[in-house]
N, C-alpha and C. Protein backbone atom coordinates (compact mmCIF):
# COMPACT_ATOMS: atom_id res chain seq x y z
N UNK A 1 92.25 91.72 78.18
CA UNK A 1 92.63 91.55 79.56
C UNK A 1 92.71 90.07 79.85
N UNK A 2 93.53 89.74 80.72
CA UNK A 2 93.70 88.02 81.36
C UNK A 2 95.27 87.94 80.77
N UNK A 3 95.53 87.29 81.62
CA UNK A 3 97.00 86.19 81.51
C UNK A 3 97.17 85.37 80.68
N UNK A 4 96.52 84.80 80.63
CA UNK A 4 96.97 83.55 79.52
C UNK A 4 95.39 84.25 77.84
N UNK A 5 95.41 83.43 77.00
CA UNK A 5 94.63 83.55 75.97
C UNK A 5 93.41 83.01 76.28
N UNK A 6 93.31 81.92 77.02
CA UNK A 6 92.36 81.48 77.65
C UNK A 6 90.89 82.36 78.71
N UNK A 7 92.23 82.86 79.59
CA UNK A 7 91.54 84.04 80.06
C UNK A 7 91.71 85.49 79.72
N UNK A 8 91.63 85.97 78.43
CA UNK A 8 91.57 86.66 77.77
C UNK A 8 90.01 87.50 77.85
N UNK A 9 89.58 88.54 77.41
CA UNK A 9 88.59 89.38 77.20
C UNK A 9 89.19 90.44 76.25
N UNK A 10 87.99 89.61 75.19
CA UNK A 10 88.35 90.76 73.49
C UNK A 10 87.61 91.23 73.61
N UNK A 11 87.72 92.34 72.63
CA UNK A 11 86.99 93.84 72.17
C UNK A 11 85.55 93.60 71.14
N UNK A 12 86.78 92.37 70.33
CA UNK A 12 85.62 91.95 69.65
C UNK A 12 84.95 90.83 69.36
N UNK A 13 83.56 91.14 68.81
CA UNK A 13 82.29 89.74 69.37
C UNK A 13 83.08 88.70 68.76
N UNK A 14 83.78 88.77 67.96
CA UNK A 14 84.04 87.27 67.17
C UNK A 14 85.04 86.31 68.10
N UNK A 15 85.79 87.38 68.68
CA UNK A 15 86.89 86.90 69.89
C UNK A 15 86.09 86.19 71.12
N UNK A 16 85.35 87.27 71.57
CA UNK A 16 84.79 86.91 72.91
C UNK A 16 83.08 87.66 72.63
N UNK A 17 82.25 86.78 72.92
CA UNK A 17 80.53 87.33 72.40
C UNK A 17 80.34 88.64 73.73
N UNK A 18 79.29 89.30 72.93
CA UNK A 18 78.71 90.18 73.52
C UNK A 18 78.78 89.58 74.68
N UNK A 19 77.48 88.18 74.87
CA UNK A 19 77.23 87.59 76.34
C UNK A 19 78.57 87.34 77.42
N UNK A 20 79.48 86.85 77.32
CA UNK A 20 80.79 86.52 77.53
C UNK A 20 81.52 87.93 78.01
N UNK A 21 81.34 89.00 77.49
CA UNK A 21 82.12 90.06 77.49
C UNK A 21 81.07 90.52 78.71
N UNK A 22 80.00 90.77 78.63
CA UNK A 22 79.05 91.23 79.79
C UNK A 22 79.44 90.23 80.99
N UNK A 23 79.39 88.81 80.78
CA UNK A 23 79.43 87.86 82.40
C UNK A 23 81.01 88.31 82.62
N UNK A 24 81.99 88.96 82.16
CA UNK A 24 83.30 88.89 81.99
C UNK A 24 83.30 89.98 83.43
N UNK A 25 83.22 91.45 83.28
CA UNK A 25 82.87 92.20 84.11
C UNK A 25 81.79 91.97 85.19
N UNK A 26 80.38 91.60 85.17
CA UNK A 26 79.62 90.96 85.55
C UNK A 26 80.49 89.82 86.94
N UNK A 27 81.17 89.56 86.93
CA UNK A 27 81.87 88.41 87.64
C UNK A 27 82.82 88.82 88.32
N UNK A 28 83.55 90.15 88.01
CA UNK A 28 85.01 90.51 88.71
C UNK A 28 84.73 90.50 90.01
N UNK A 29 86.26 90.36 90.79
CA UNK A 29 86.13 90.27 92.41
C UNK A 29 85.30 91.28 92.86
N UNK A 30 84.90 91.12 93.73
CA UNK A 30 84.03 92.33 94.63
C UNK A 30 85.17 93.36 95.17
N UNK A 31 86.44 93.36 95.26
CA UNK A 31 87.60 94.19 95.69
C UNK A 31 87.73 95.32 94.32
N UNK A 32 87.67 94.71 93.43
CA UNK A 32 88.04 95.89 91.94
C UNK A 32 87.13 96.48 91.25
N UNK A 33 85.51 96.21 92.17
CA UNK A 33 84.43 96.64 91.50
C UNK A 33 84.41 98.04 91.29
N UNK A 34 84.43 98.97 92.28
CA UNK A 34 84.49 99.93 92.47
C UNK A 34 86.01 100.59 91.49
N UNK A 35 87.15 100.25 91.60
CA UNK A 35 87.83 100.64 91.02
C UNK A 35 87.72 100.59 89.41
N UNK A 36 87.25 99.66 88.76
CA UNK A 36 86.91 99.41 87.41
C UNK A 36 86.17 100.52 87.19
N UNK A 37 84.53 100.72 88.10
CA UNK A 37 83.95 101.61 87.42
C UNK A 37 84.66 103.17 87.39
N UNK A 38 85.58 103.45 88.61
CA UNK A 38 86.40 104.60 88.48
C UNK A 38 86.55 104.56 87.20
N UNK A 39 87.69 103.38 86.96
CA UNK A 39 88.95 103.96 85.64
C UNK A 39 88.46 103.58 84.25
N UNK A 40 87.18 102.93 84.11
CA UNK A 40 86.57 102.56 83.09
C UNK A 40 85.14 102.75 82.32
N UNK A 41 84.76 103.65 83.43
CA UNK A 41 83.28 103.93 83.08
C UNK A 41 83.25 105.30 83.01
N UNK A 42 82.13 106.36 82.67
CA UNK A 42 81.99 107.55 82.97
C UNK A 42 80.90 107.98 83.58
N UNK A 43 80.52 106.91 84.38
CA UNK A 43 79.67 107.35 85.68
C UNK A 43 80.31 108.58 86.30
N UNK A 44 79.34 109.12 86.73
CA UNK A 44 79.67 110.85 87.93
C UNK A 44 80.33 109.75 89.59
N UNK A 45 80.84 110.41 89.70
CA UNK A 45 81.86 109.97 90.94
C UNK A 45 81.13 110.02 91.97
N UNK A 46 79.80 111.00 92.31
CA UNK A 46 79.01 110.85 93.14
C UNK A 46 77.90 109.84 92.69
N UNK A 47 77.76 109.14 92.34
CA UNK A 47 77.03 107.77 91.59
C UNK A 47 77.86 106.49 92.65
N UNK A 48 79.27 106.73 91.70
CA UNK A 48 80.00 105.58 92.17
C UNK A 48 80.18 105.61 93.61
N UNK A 49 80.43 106.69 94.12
CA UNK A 49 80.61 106.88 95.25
C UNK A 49 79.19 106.48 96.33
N UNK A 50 78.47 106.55 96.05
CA UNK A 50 77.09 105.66 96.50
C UNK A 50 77.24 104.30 96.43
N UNK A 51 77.52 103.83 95.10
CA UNK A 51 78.00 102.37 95.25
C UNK A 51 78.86 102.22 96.03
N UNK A 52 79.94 102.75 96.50
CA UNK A 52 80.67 102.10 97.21
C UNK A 52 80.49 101.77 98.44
N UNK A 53 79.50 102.23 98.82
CA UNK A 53 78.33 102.24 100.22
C UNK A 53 78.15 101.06 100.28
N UNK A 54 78.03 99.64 98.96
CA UNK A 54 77.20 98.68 99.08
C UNK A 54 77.82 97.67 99.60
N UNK A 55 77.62 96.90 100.41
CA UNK A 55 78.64 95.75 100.81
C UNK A 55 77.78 94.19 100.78
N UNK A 56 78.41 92.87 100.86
CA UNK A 56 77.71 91.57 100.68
C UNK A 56 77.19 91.50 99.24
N UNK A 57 76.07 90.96 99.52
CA UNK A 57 75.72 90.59 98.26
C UNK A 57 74.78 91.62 97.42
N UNK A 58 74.91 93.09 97.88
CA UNK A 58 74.11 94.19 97.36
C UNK A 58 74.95 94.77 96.42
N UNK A 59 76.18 94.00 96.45
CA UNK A 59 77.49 94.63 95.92
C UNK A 59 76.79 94.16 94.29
N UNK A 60 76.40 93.32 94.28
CA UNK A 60 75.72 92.59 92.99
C UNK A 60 75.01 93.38 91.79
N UNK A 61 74.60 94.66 92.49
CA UNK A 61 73.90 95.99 92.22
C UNK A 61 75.06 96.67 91.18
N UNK A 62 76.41 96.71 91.65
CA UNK A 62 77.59 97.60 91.32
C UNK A 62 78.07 96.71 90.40
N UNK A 63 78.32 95.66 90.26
CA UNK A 63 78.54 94.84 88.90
C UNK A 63 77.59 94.92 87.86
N UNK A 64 76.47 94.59 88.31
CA UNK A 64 75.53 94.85 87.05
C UNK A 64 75.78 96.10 86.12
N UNK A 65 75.94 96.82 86.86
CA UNK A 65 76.46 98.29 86.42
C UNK A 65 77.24 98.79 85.47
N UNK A 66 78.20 97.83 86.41
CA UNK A 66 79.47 98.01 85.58
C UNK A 66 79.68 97.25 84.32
N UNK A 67 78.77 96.04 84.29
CA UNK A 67 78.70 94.97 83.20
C UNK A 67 78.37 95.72 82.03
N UNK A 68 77.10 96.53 82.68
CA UNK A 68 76.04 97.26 81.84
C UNK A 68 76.69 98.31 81.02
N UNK A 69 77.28 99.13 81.62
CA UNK A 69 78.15 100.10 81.35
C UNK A 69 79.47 99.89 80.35
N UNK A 70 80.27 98.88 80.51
CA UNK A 70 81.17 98.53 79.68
C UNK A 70 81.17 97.94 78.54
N UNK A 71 79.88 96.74 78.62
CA UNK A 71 78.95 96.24 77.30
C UNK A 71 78.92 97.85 76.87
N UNK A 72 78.09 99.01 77.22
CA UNK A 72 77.22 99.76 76.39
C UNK A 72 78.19 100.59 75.86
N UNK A 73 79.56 100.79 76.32
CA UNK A 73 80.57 101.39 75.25
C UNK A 73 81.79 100.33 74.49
N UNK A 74 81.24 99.18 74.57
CA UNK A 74 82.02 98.89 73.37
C UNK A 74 80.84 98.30 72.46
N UNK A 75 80.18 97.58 72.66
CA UNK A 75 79.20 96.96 71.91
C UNK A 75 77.59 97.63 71.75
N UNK A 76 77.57 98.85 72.67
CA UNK A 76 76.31 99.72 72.14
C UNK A 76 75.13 98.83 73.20
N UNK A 77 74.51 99.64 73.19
CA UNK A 77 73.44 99.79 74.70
C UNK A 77 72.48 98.67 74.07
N UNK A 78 71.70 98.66 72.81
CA UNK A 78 71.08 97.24 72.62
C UNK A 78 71.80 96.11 72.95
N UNK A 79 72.87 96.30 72.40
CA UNK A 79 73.63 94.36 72.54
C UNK A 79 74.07 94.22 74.50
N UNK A 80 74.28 95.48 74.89
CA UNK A 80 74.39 95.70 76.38
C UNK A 80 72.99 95.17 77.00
N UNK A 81 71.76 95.41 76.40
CA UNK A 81 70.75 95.27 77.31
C UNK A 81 70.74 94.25 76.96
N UNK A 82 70.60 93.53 75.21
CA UNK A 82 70.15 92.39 75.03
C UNK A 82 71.23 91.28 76.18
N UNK A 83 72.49 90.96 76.24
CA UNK A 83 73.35 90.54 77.33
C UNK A 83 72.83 90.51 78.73
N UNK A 84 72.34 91.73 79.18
CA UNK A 84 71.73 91.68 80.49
C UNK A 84 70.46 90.84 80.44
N UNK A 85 69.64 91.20 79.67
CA UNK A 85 68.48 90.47 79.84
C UNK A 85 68.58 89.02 79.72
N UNK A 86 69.79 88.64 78.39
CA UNK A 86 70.02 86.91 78.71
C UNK A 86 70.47 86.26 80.21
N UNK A 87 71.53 87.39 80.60
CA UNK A 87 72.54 86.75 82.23
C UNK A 87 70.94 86.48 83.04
N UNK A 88 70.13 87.80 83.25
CA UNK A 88 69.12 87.76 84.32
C UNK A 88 68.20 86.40 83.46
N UNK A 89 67.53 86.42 82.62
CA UNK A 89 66.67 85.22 82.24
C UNK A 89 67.93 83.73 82.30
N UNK A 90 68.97 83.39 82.59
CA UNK A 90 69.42 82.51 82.56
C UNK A 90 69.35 82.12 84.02
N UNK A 91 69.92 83.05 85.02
CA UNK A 91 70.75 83.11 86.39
C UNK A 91 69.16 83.71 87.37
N UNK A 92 68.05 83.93 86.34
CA UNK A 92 66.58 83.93 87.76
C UNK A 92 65.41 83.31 87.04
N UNK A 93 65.41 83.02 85.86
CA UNK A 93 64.52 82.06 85.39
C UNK A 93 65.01 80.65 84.69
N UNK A 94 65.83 80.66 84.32
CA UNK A 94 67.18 79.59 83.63
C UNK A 94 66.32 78.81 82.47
N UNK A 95 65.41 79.98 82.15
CA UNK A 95 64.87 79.05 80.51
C UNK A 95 65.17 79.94 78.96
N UNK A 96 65.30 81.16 79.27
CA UNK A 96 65.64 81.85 77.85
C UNK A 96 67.04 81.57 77.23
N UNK A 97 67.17 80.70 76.56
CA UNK A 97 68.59 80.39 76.06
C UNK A 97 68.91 81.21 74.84
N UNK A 98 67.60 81.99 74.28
CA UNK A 98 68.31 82.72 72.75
C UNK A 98 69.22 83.61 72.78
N UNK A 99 69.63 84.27 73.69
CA UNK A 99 71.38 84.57 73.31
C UNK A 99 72.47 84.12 74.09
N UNK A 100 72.12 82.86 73.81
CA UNK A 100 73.33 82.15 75.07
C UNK A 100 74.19 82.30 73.78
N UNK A 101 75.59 81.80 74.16
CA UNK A 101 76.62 81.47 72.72
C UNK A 101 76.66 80.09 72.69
N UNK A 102 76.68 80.02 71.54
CA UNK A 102 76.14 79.07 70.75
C UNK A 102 77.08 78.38 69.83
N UNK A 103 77.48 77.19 69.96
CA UNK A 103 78.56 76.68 69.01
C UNK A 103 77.34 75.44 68.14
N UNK A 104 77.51 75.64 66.11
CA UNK A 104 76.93 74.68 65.44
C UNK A 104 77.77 73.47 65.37
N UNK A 105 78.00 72.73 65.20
CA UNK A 105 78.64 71.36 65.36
C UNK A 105 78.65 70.53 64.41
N UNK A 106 79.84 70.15 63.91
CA UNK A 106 79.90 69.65 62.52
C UNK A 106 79.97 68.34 62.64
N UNK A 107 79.41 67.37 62.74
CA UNK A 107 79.72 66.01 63.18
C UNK A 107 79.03 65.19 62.42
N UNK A 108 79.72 63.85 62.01
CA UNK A 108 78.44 62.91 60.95
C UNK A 108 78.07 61.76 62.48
N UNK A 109 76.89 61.08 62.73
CA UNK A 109 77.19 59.70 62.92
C UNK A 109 75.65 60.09 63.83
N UNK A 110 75.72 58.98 64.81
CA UNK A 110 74.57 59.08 65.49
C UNK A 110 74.79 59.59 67.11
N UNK A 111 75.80 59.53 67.13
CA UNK A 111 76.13 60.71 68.59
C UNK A 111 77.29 61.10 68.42
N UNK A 112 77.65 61.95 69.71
CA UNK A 112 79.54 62.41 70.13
C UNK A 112 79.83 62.31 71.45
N UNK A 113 80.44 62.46 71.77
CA UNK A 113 81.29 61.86 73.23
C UNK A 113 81.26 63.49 73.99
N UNK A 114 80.68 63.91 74.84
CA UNK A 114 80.63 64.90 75.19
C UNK A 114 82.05 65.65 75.57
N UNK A 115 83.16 64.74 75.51
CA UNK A 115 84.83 65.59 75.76
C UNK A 115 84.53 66.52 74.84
N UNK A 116 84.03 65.61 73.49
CA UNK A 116 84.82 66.35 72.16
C UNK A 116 83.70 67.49 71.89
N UNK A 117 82.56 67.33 72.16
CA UNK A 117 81.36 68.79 72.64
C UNK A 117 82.01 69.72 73.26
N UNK A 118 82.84 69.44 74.47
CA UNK A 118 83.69 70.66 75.15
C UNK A 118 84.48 71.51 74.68
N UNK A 119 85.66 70.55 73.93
CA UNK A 119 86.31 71.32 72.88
C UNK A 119 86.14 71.91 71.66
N UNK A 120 84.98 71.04 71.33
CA UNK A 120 84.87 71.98 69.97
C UNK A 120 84.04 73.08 70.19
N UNK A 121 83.32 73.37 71.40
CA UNK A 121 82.49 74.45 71.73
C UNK A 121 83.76 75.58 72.32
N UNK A 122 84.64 75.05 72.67
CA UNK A 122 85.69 75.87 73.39
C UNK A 122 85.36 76.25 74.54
N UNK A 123 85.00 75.06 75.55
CA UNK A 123 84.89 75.64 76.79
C UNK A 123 85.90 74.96 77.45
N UNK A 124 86.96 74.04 77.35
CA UNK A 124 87.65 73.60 77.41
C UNK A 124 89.39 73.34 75.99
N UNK A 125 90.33 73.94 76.65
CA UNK A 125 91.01 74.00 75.61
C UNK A 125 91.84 72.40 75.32
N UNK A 126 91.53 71.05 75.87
CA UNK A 126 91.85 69.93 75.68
C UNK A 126 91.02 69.09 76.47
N UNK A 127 90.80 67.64 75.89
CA UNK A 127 90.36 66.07 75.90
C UNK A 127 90.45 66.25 77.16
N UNK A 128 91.79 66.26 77.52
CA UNK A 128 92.02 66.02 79.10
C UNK A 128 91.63 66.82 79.96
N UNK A 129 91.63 68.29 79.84
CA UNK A 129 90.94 69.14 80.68
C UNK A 129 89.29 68.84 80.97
N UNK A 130 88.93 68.48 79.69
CA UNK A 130 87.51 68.13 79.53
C UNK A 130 87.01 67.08 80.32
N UNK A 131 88.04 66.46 80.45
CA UNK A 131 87.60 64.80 81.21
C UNK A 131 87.83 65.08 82.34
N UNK A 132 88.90 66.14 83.21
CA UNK A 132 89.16 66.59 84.68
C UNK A 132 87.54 67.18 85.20
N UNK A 133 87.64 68.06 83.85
CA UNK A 133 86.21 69.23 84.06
C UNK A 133 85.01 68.26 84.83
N UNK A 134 84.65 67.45 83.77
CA UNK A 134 83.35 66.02 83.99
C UNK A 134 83.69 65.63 84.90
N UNK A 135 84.50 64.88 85.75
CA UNK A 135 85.26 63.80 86.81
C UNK A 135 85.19 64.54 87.99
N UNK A 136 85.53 65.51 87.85
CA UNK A 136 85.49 66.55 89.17
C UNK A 136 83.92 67.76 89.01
N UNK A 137 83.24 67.03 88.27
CA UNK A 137 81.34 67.48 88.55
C UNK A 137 81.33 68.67 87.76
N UNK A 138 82.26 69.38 86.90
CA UNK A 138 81.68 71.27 86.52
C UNK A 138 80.93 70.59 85.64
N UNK A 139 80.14 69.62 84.82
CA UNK A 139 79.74 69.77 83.63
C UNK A 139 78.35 69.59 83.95
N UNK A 140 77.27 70.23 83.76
CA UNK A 140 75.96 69.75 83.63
C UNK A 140 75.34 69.83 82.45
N UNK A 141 74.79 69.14 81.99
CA UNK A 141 74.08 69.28 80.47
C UNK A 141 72.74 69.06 80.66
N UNK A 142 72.22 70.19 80.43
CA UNK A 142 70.44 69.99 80.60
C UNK A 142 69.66 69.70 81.97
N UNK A 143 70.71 70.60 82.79
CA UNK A 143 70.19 70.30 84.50
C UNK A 143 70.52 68.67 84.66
N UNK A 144 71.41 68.09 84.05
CA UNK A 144 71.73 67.04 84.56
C UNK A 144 73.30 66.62 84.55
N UNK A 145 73.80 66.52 86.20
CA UNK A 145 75.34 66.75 86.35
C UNK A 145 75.56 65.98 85.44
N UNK A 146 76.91 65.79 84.94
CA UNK A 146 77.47 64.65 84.22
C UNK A 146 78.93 64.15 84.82
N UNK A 147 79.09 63.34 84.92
CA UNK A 147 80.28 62.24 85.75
C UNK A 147 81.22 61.69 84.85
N UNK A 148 80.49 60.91 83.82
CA UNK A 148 81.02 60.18 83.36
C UNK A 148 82.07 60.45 81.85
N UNK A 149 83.28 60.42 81.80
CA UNK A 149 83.75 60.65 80.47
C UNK A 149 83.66 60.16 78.90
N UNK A 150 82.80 59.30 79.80
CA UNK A 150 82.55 58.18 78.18
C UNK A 150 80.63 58.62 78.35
N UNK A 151 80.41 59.81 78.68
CA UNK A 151 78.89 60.51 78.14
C UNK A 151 78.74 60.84 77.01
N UNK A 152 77.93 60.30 76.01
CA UNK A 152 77.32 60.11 74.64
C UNK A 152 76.31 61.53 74.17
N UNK A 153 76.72 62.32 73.51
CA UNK A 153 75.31 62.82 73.49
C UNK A 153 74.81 62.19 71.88
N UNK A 154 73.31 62.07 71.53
CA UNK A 154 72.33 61.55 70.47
C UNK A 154 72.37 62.79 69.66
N UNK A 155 72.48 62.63 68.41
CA UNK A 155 72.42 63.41 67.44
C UNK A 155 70.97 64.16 67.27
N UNK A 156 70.16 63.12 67.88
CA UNK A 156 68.64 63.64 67.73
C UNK A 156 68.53 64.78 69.17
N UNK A 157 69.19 64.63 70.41
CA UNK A 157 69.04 65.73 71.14
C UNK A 157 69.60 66.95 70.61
N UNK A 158 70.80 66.79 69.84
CA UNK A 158 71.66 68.16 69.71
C UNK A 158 70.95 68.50 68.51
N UNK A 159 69.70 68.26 67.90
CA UNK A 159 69.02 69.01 66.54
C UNK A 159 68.31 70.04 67.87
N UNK A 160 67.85 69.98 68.90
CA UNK A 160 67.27 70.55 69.34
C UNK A 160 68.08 71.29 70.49
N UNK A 161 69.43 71.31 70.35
CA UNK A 161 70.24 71.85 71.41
C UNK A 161 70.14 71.79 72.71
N UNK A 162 71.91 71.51 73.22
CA UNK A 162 71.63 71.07 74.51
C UNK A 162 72.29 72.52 75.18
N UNK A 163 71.82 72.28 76.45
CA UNK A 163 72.44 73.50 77.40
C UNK A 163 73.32 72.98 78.06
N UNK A 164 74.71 73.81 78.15
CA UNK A 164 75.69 73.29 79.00
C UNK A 164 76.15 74.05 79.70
N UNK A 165 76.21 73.29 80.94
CA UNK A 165 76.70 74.92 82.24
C UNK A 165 78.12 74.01 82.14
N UNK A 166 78.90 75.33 82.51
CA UNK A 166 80.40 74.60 82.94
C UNK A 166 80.31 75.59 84.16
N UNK A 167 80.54 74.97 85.35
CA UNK A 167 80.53 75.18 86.81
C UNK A 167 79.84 76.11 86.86
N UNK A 168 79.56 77.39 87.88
CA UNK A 168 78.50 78.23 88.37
C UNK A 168 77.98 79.17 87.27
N UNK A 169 78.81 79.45 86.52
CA UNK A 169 78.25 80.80 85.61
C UNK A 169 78.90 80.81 84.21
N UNK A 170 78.88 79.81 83.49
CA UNK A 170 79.51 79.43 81.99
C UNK A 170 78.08 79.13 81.73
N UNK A 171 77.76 79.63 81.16
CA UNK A 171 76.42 78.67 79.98
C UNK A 171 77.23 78.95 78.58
N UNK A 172 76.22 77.39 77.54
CA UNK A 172 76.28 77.46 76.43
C UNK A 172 76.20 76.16 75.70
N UNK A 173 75.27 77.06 74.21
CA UNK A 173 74.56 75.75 73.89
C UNK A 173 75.19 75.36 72.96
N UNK A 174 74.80 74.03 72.52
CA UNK A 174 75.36 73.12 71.40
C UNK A 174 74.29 72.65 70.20
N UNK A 175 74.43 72.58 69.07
CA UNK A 175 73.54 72.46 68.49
C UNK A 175 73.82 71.72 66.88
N UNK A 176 73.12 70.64 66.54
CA UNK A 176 73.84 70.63 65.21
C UNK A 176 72.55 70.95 64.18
């Protein structure tokens, strides 16, 4: 699903991770919530139909759901829960990073320029997007915004991996 490749959602983990595929649904408008779980889930209609009762931010209830639900038939109810339990320990405690996705990083020297962290993690599909991304504030690395395009990261932080949010609800770590 998605328009371009970018915004794409694969079937499979190698395409798009378990975690990714859960925040994927997890995130849809609050207008198609209800309809997704119609045409995509096999919840009882009097279930959904309760959800549809929910309005504001209780609606939050009916995504989870549906996250939960769509993880657990393509990728099976462990990798479904394990997914849930990362989104909730990221998004209400923001310290369990072990199943964030995770890019290893092949780099020689004593740092890298955090553009080229973007792209090679693929959260950005170019230099320049990467440098809009930073300039206009989505990048934080380690609870700390980042601004600047000429940001360095130390080879000695990324042995111990860094966390990178890209704007409200992208996590993902880097690591060499």
């Amino acid at each position: 699903m998605g328009k371009t490749a970018q915004g794409a959602i694969w079937l499979d983990k190698n395409k798009t991770s378990v975690y990714d595929f859960y925040q994927y649904w997890r995130n849809v408008e609050d207008s198609d919530v209800i309809k997704c779980l119609k045409l995509l889930t096999f919840l009882p209609l009097s279930e959904i139909e309760e959800l549809e009762k929910l309005q504001g931010q209780e609606l939050n209830q009916a995504k989870e759901i549906l996250a939960y639900e769509l993880t657990s038939l393509v990728h099976g109810k462990n990798e479904a829960s394990i997914a849930q339990n990362s989104a909730k320990a990221l998004f209400v405690k923001g310290d369990d990073d072990s199943n964030m996705p995770t890019t290893k990083l092949s780099f020689l020297g004593d740092e890298i320029s955090l553009v080229d962290v973007l792209v090679e993690c693929k959260l950005t599909q170019s230099k320049g997007e990467a440098k809009r991304l930073i300039q206009q504030g989505g990048i934080t690395l380690d609870d700390e915004k980042i601004t600047s395009i000429d940001y360095r990261i130390k080879a000695c932080k990324l042995k111990e991996g860094v966390r990178i949010k890209k704007g409200k609800k992208v996590f993902h770590k880097a690591i060499v």
